[in-house]
PDB file of N, CA and C in Angstrom:
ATOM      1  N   UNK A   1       0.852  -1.200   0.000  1.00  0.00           N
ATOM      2  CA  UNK A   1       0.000   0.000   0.000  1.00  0.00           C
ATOM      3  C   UNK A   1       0.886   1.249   0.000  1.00  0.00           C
ATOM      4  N   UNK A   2       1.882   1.318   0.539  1.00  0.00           N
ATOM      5  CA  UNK A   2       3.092   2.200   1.118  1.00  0.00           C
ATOM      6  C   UNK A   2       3.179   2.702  -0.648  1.00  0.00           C
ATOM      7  N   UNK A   3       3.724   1.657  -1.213  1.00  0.00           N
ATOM      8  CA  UNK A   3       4.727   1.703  -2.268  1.00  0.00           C
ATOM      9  C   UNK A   3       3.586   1.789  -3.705  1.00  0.00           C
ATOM     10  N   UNK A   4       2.152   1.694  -3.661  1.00  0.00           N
ATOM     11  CA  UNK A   4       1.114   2.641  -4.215  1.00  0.00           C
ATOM     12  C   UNK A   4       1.127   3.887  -4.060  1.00  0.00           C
ATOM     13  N   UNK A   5       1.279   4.330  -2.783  1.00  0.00           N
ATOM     14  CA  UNK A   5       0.891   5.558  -2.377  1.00  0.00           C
ATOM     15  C   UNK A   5       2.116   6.480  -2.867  1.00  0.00           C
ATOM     16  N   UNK A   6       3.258   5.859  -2.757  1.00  0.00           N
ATOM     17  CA  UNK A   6       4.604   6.690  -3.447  1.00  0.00           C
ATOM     18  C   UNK A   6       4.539   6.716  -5.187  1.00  0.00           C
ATOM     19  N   UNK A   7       4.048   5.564  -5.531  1.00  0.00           N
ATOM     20  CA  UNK A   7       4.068   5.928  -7.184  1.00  0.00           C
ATOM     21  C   UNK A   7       2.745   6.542  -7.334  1.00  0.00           C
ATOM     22  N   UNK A   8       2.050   6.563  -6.565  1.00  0.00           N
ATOM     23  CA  UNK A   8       0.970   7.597  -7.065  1.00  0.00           C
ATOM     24  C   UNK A   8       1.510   9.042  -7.013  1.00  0.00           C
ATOM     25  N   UNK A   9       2.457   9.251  -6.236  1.00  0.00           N
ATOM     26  CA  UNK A   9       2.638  10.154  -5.382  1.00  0.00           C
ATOM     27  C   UNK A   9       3.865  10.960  -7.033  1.00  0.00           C
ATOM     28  N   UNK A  10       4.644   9.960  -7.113  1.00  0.00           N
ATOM     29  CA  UNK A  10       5.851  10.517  -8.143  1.00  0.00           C
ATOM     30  C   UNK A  10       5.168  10.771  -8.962  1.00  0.00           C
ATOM     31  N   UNK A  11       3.908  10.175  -9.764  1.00  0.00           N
ATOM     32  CA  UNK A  11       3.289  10.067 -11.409  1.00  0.00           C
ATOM     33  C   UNK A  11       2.742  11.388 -11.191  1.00  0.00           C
ATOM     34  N   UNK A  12       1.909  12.038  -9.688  1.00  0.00           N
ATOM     35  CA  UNK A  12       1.321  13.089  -9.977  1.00  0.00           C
ATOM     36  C   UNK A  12       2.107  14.151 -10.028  1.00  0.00           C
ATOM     37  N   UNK A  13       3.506  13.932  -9.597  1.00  0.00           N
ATOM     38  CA  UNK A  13       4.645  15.042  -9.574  1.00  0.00           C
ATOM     39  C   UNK A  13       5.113  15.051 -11.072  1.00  0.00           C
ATOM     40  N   UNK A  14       5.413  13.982 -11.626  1.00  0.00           N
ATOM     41  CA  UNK A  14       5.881  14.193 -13.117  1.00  0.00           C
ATOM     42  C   UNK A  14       4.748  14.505 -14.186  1.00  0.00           C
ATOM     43  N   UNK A  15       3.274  14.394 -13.920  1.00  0.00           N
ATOM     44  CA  UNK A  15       2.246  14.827 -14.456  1.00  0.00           C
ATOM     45  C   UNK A  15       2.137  16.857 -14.498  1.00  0.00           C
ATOM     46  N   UNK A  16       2.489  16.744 -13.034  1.00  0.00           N
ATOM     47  CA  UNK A  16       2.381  18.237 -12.958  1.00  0.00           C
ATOM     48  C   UNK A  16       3.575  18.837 -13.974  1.00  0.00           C
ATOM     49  N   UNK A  17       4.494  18.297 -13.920  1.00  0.00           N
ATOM     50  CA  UNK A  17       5.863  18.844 -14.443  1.00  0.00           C
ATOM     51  C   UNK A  17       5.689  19.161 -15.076  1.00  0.00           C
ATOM     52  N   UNK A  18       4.720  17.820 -16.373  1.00  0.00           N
ATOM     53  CA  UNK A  18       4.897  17.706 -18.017  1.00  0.00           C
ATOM     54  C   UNK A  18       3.799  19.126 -17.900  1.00  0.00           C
ATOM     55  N   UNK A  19       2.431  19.149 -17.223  1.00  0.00           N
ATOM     56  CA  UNK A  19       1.509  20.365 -17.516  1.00  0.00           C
ATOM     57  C   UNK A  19       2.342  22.133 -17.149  1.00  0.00           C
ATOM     58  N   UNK A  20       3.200  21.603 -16.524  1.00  0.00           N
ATOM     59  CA  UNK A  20       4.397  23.064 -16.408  1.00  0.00           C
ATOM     60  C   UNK A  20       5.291  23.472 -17.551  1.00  0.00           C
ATOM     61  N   UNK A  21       5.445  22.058 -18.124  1.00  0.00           N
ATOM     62  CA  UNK A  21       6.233  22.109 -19.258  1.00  0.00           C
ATOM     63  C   UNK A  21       5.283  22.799 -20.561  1.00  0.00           C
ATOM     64  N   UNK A  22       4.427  22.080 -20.507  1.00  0.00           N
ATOM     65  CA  UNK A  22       3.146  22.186 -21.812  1.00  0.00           C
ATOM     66  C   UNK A  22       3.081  23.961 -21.601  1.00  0.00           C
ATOM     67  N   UNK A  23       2.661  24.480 -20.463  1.00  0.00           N
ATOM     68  CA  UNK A  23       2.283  25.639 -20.596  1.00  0.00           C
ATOM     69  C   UNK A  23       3.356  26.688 -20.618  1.00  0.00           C
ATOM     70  N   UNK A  24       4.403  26.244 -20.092  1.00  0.00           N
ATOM     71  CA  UNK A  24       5.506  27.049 -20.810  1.00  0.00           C
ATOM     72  C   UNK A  24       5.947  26.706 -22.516  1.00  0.00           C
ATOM     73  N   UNK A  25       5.776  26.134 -22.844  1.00  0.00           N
ATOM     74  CA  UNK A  25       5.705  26.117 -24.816  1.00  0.00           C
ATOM     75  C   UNK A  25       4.821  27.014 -25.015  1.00  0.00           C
ATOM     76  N   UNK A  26       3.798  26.803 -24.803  1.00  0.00           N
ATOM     77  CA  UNK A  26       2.741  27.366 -25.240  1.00  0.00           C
ATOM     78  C   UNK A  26       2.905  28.902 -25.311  1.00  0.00           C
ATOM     79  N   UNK A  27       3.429  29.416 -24.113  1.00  0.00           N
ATOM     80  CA  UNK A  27       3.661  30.729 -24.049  1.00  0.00           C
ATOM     81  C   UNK A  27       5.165  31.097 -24.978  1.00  0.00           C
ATOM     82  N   UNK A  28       5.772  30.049 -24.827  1.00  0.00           N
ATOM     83  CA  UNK A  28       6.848  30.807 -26.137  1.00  0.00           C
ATOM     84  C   UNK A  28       6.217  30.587 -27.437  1.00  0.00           C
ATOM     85  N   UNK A  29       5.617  29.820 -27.830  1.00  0.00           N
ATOM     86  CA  UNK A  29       4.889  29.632 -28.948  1.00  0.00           C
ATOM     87  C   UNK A  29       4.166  31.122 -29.393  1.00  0.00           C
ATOM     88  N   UNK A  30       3.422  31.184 -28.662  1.00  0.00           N
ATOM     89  CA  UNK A  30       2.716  32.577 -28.694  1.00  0.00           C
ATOM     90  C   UNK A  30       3.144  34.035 -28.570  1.00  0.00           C
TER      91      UNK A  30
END
């Protein structure tokens, strides 16, 4: 359960990243 709760935990950190990433393109794009 531990070791769910940590890869849930990393995927939503590298999820956020990629949507940090996305919206910084976007703004150099524009």
């Amino acid at each position: 359960k531990a070791f769910s709760l940590a890869k849930s935990l990393s995927t939503g950190r590298s999820k956020s990243f990629f949507v940090r990433q996305t919206n910084t393109n976007k703004k150099v794009l524009q």
